[in-house]
C-alpha atoms as a PDB file:
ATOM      1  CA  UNK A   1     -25.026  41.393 315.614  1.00  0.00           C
ATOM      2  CA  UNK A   2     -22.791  40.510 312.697  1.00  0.00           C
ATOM      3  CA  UNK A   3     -19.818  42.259 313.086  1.00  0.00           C
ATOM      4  CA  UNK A   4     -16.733  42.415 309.989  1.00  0.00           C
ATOM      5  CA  UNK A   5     -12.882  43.612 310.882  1.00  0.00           C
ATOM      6  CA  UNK A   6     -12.894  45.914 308.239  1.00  0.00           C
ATOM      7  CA  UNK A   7      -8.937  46.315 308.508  1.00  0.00           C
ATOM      8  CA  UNK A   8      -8.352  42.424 307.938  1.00  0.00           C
ATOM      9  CA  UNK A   9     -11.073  42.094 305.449  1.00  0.00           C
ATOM     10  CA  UNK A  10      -9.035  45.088 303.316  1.00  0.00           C
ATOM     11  CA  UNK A  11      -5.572  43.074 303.699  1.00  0.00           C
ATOM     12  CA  UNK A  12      -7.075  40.109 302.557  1.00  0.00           C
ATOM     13  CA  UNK A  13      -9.185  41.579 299.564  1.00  0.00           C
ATOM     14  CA  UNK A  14      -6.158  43.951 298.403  1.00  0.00           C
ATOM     15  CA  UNK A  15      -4.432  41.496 296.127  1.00  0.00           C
ATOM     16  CA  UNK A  16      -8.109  40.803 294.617  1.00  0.00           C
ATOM     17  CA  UNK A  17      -8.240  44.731 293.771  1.00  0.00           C
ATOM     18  CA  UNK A  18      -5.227  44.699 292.301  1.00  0.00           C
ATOM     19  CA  UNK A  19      -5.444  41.297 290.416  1.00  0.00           C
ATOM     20  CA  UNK A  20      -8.951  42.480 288.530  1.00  0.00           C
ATOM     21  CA  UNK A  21      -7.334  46.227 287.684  1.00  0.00           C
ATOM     22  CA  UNK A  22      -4.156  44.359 286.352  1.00  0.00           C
ATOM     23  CA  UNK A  23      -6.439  42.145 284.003  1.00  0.00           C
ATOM     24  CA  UNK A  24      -8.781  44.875 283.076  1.00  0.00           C
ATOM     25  CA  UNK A  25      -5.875  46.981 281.848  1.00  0.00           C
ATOM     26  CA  UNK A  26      -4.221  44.366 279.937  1.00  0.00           C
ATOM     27  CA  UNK A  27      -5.232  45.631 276.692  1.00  0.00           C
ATOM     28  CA  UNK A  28      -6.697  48.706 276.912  1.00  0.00           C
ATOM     29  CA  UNK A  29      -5.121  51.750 275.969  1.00  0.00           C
ATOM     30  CA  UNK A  30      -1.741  53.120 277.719  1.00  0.00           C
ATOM     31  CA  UNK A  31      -3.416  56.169 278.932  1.00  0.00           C
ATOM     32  CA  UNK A  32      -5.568  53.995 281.067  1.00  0.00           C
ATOM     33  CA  UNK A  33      -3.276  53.618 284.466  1.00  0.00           C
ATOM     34  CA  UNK A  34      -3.818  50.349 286.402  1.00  0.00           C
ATOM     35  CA  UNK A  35      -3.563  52.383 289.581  1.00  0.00           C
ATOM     36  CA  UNK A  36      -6.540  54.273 288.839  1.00  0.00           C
ATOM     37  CA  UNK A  37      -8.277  51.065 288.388  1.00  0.00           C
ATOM     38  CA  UNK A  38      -6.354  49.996 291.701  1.00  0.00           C
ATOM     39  CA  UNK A  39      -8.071  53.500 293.778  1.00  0.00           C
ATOM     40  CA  UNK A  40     -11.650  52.957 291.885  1.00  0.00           C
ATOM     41  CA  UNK A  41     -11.526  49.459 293.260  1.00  0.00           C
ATOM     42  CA  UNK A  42     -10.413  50.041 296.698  1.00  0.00           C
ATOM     43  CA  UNK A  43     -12.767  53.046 297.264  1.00  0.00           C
ATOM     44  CA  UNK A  44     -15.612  50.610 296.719  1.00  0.00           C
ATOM     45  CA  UNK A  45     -13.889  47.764 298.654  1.00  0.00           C
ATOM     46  CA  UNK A  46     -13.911  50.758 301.665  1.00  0.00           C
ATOM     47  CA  UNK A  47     -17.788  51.750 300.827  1.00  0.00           C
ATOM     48  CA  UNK A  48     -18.972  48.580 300.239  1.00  0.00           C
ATOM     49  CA  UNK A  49     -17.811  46.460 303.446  1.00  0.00           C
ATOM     50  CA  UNK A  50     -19.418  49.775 305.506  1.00  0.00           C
ATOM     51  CA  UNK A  51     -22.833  49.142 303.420  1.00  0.00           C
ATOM     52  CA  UNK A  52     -22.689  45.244 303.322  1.00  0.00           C
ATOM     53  CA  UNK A  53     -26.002  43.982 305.222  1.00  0.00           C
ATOM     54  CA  UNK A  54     -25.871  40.438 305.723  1.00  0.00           C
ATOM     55  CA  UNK A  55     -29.684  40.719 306.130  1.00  0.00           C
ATOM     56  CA  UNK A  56     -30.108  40.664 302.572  1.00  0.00           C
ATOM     57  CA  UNK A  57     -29.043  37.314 301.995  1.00  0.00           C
ATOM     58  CA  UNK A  58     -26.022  38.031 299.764  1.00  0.00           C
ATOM     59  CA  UNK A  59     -22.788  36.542 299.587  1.00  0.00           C
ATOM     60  CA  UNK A  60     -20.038  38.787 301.100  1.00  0.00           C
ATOM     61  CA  UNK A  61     -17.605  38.157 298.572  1.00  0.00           C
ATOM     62  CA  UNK A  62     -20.042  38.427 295.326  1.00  0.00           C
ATOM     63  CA  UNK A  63     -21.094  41.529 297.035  1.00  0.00           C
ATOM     64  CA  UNK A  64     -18.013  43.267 297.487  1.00  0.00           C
ATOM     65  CA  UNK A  65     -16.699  41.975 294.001  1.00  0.00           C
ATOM     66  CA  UNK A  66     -19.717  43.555 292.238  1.00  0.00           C
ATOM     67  CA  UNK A  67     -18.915  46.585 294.115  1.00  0.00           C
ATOM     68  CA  UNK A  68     -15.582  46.950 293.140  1.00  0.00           C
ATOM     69  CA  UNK A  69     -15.625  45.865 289.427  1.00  0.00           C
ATOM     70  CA  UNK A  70     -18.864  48.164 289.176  1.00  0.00           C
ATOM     71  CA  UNK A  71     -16.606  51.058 290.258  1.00  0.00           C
ATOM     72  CA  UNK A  72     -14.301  49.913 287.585  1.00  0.00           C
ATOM     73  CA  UNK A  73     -16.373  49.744 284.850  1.00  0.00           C
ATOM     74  CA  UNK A  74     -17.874  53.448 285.926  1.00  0.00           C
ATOM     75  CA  UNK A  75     -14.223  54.799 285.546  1.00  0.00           C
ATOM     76  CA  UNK A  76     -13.821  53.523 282.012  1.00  0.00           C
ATOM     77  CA  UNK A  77     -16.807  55.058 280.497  1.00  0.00           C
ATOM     78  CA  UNK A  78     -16.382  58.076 282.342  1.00  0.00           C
ATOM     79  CA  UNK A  79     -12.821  58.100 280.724  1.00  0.00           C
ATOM     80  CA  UNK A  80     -14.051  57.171 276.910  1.00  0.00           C
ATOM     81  CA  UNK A  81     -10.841  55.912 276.060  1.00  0.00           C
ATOM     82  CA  UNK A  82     -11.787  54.423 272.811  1.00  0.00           C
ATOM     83  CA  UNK A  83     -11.625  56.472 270.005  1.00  0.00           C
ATOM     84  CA  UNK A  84     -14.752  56.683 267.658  1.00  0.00           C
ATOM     85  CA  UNK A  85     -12.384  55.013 264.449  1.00  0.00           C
ATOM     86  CA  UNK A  86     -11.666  51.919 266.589  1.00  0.00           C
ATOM     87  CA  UNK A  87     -15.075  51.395 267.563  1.00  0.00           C
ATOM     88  CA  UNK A  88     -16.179  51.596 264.160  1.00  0.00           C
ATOM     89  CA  UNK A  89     -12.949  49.056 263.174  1.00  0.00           C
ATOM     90  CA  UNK A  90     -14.642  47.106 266.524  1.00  0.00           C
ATOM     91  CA  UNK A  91     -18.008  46.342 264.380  1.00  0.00           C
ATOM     92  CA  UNK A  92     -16.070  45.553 260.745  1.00  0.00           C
ATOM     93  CA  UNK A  93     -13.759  42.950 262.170  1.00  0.00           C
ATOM     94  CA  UNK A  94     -16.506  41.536 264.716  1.00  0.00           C
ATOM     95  CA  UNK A  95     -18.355  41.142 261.471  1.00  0.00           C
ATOM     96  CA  UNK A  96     -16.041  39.233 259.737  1.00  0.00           C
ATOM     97  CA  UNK A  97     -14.719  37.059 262.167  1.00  0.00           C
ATOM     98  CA  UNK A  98     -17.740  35.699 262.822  1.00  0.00           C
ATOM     99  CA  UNK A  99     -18.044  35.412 258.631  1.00  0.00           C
ATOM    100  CA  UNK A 100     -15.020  33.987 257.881  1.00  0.00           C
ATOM    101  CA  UNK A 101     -15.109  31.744 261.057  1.00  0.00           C
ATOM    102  CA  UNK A 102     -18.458  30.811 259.457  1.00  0.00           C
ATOM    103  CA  UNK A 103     -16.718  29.822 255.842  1.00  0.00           C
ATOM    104  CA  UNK A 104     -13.780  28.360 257.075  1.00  0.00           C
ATOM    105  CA  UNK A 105     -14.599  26.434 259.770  1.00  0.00           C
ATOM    106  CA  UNK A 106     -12.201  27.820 261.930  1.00  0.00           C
ATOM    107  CA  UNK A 107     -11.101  31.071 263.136  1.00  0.00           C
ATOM    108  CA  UNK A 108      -9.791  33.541 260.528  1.00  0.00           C
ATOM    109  CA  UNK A 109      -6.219  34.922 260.563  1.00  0.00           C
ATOM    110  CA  UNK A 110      -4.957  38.500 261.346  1.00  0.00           C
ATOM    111  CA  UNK A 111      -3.722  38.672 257.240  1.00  0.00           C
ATOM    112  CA  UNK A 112      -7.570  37.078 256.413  1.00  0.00           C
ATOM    113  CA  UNK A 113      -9.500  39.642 258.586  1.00  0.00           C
ATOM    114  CA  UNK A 114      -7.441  42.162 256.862  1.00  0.00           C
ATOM    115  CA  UNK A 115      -7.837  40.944 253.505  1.00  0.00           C
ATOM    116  CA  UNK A 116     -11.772  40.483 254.704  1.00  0.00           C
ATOM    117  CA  UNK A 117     -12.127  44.637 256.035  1.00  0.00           C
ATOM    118  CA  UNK A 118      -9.381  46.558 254.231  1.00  0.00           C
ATOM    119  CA  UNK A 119      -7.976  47.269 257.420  1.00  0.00           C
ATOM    120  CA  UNK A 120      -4.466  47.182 258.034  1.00  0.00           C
ATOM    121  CA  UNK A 121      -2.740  44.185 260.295  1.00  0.00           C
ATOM    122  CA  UNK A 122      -1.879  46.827 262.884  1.00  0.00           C
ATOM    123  CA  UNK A 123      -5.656  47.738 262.689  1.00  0.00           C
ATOM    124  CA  UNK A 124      -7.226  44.263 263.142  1.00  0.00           C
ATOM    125  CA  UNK A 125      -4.931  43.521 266.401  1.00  0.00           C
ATOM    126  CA  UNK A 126      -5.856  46.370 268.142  1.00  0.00           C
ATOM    127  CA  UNK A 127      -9.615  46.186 267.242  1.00  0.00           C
ATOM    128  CA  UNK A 128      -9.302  42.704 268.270  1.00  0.00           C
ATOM    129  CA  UNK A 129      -8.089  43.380 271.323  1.00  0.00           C
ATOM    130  CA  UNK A 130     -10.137  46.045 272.637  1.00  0.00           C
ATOM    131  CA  UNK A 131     -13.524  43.740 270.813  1.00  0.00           C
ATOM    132  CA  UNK A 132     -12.704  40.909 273.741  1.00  0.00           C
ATOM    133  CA  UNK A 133     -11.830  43.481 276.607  1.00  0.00           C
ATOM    134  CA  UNK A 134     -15.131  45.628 275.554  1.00  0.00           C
ATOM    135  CA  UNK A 135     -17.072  42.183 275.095  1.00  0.00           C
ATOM    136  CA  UNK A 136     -15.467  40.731 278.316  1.00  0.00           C
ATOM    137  CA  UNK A 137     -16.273  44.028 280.447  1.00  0.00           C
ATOM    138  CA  UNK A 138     -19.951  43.900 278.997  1.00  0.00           C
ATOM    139  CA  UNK A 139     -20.794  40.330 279.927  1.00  0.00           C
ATOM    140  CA  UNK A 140     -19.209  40.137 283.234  1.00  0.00           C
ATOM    141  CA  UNK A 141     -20.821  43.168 284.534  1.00  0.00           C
ATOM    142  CA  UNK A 142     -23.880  42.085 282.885  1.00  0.00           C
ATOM    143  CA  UNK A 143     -23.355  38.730 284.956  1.00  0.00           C
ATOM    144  CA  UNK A 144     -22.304  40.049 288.276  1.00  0.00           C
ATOM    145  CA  UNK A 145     -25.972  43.108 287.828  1.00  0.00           C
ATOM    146  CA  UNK A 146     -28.126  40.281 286.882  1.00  0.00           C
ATOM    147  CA  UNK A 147     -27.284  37.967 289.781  1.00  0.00           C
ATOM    148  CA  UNK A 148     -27.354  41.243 292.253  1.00  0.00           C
ATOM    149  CA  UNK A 149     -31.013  41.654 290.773  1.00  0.00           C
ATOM    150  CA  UNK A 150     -31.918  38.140 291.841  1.00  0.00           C
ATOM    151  CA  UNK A 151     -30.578  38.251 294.968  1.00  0.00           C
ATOM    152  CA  UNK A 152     -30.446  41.757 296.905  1.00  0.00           C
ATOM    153  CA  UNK A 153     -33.412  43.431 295.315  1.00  0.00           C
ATOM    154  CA  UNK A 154     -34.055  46.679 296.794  1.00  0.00           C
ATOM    155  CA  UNK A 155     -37.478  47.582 297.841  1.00  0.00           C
ATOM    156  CA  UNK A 156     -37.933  50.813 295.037  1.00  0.00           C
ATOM    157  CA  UNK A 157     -36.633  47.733 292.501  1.00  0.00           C
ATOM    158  CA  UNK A 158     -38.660  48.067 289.291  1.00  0.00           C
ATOM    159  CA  UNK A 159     -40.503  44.641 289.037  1.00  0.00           C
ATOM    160  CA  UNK A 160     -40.700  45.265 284.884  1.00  0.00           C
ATOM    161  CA  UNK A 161     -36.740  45.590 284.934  1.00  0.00           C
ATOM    162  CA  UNK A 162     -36.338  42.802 287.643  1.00  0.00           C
ATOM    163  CA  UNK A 163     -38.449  40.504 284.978  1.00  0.00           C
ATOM    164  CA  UNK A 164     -36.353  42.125 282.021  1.00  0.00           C
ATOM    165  CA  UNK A 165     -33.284  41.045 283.264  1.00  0.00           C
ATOM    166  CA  UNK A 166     -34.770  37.251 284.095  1.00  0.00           C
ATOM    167  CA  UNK A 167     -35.680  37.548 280.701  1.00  0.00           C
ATOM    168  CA  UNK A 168     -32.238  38.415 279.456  1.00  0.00           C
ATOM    169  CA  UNK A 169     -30.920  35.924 281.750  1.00  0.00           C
ATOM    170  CA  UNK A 170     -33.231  32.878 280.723  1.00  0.00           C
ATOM    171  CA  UNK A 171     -31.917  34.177 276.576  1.00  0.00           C
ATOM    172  CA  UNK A 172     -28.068  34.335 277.653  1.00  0.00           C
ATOM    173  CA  UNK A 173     -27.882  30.534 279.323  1.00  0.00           C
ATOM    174  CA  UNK A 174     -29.701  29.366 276.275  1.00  0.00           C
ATOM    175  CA  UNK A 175     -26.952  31.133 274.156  1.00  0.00           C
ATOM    176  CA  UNK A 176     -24.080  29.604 276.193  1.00  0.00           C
ATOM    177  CA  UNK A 177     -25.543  26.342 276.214  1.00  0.00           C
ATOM    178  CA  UNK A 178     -25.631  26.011 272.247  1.00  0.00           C
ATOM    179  CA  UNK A 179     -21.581  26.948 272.494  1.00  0.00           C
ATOM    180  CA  UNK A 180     -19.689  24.110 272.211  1.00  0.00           C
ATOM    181  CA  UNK A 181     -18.300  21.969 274.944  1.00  0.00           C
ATOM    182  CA  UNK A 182     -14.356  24.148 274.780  1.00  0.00           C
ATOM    183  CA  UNK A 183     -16.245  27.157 274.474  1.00  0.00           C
ATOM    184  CA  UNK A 184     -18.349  26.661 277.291  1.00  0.00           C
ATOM    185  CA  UNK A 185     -15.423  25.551 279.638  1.00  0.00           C
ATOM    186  CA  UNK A 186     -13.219  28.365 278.553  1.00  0.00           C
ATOM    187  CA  UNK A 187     -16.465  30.885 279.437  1.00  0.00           C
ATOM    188  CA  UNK A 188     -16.883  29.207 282.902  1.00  0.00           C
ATOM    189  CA  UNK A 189     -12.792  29.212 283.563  1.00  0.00           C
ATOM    190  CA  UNK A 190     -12.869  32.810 282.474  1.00  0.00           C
ATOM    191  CA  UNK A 191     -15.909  34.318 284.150  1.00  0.00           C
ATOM    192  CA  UNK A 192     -16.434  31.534 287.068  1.00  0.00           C
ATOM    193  CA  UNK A 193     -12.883  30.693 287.830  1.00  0.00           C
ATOM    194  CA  UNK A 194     -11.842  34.181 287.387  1.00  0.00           C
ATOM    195  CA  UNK A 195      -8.840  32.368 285.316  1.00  0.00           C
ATOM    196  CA  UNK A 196      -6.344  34.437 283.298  1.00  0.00           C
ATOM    197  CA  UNK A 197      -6.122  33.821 279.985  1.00  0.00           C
ATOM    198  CA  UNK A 198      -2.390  32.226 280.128  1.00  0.00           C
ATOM    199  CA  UNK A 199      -4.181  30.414 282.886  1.00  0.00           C
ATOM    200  CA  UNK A 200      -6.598  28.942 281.123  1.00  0.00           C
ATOM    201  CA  UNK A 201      -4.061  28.265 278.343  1.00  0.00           C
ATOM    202  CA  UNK A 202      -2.078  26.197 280.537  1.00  0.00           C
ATOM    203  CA  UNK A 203      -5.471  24.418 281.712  1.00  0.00           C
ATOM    204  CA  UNK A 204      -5.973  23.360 277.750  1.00  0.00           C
ATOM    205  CA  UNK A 205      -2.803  22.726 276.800  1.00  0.00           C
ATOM    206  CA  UNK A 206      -2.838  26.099 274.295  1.00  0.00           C
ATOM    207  CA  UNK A 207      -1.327  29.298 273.688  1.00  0.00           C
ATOM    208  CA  UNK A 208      -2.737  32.246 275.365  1.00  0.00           C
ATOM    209  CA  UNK A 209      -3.707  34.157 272.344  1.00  0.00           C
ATOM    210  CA  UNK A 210      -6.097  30.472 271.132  1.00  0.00           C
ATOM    211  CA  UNK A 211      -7.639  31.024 274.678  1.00  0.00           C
ATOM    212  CA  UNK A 212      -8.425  34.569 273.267  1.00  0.00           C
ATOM    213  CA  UNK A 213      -9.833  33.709 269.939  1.00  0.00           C
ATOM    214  CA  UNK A 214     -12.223  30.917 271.633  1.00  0.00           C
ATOM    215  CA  UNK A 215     -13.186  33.448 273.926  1.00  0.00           C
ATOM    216  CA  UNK A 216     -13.947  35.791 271.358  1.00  0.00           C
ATOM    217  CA  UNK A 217     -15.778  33.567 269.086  1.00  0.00           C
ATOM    218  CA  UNK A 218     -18.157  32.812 272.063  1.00  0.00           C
ATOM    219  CA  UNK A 219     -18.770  36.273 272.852  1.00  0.00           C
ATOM    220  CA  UNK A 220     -19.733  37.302 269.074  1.00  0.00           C
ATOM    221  CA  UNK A 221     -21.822  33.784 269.050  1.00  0.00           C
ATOM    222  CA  UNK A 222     -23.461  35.017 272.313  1.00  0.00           C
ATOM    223  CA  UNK A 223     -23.977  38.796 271.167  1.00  0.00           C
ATOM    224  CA  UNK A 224     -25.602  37.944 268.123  1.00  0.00           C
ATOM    225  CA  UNK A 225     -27.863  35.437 269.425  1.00  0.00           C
ATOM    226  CA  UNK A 226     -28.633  37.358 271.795  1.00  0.00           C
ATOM    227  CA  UNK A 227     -29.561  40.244 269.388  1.00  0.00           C
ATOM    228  CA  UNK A 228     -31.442  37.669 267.207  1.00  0.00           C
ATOM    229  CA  UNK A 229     -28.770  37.876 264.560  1.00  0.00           C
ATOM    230  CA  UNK A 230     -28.644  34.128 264.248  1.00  0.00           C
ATOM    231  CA  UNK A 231     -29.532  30.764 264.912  1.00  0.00           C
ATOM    232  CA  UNK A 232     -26.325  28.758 263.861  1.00  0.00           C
ATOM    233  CA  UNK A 233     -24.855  26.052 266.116  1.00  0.00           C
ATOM    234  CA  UNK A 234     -21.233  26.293 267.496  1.00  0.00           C
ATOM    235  CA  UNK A 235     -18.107  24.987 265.726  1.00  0.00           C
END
């Protein structure tokens, strides 16, 4: 019988909780509170060490952490904290980043992105910034529901959206793998490591906000490969 001390397993994971809500929140809006994030994830901790089978196969610790940034990420829709103007500032400077980036050879400036949209400086940082959190928050649940597809399928599991998501998976490893060699390791330090992005910074030898504009030039590279949009080869 495979028995867990729920009480010491809760201690030990606590810091965990509050590390992901703390790096979720970073740039999201200020009426997004990092102890709501903090509650969401514990709540789940709670349910999911009670539902954890070992039978299954699964890792305890991918399990749980699926669990608990799933909760997460169900707490941010639910809140729709991003206004319907910055999502449609989102697309524009997603656009021309990966335009200009394209031109130039090397990522565009706030004042060039500006120049690029006709949005304001003010405007491009904050769609910036809410572009890598909403890119980050897609691909690293999309990560964590894939692998909990391949590896604690349920029996009512749809086998057309169990092969749709191979599918999906076999398309996304081919998009990382045409990334370049710094893009690639700042992807696996982000979304492997579970690195911060001052972190990783210190790991390359760069500023925090270069981390974020490799990261977000790999995500646009990945999204729009993935959507067919292109067939360019990293920079």
């Amino acid at each position: 019988m495979y028995e867990i001390d729920e009480e010491q397993l809760l201690k030990e994971l606590l810091p965990t909780v509050k590390r992901i809500a703390t790096d979720l929140v970073q740039h999201l809006p200020k009426n997004v509170e990092v102890e709501d994030l903090i509650q969401e994830g514990v709540l789940a901790l709670i349910s999911a060490v009670r539902r954890y089978d070992p039978r299954r196969g699964v890792n305890l610790k991918t399990f749980l952490m699926k669990r608990i940034k799933g909760a997460m990420y169900d707490y941010l829709r639910s809140i729709d904290w991003m206004p319907r103007n910055l999502r449609k500032n989102i697309k524009e400077v997603e656009k021309a980043i990966y335009e200009l980036e394209s031109k130039l050879g090397r990522y565009p400036t706030v004042e060039e992105i500006s120049l690029y949209t006709n949005l304001s400086d003010e405007e491009v940082v904050r769609a910036k910034n809410e572009m890598v959190r909403k890119q980050f928050l897609r691909l690293d649940e999309y990560l964590y529901d894939t692998y909990d597809s391949f590896s604690e399928v349920e029996d009512h599991s749809e086998p057309l959206q169990v092969a749709y998501k191979e599918i999906l998976f076999e398309y996304l490893t081919e998009a990382i793998k045409k990334l370049s060699e710094r893009e690639q390791l700042v992807l696996s330090l982000r979304f492997e490591q579970e690195l911060s992005l001052k972190e990783i910074g210190l790991i390359l030898g760069v500023s925090e906000s270069r981390v974020s504009q490799i990261l977000t030039g790999a995500l646009i590279k990945i999204k729009r490969r993935l959507l067919g949009e292109e067939d360019g080869q990293p920079s």
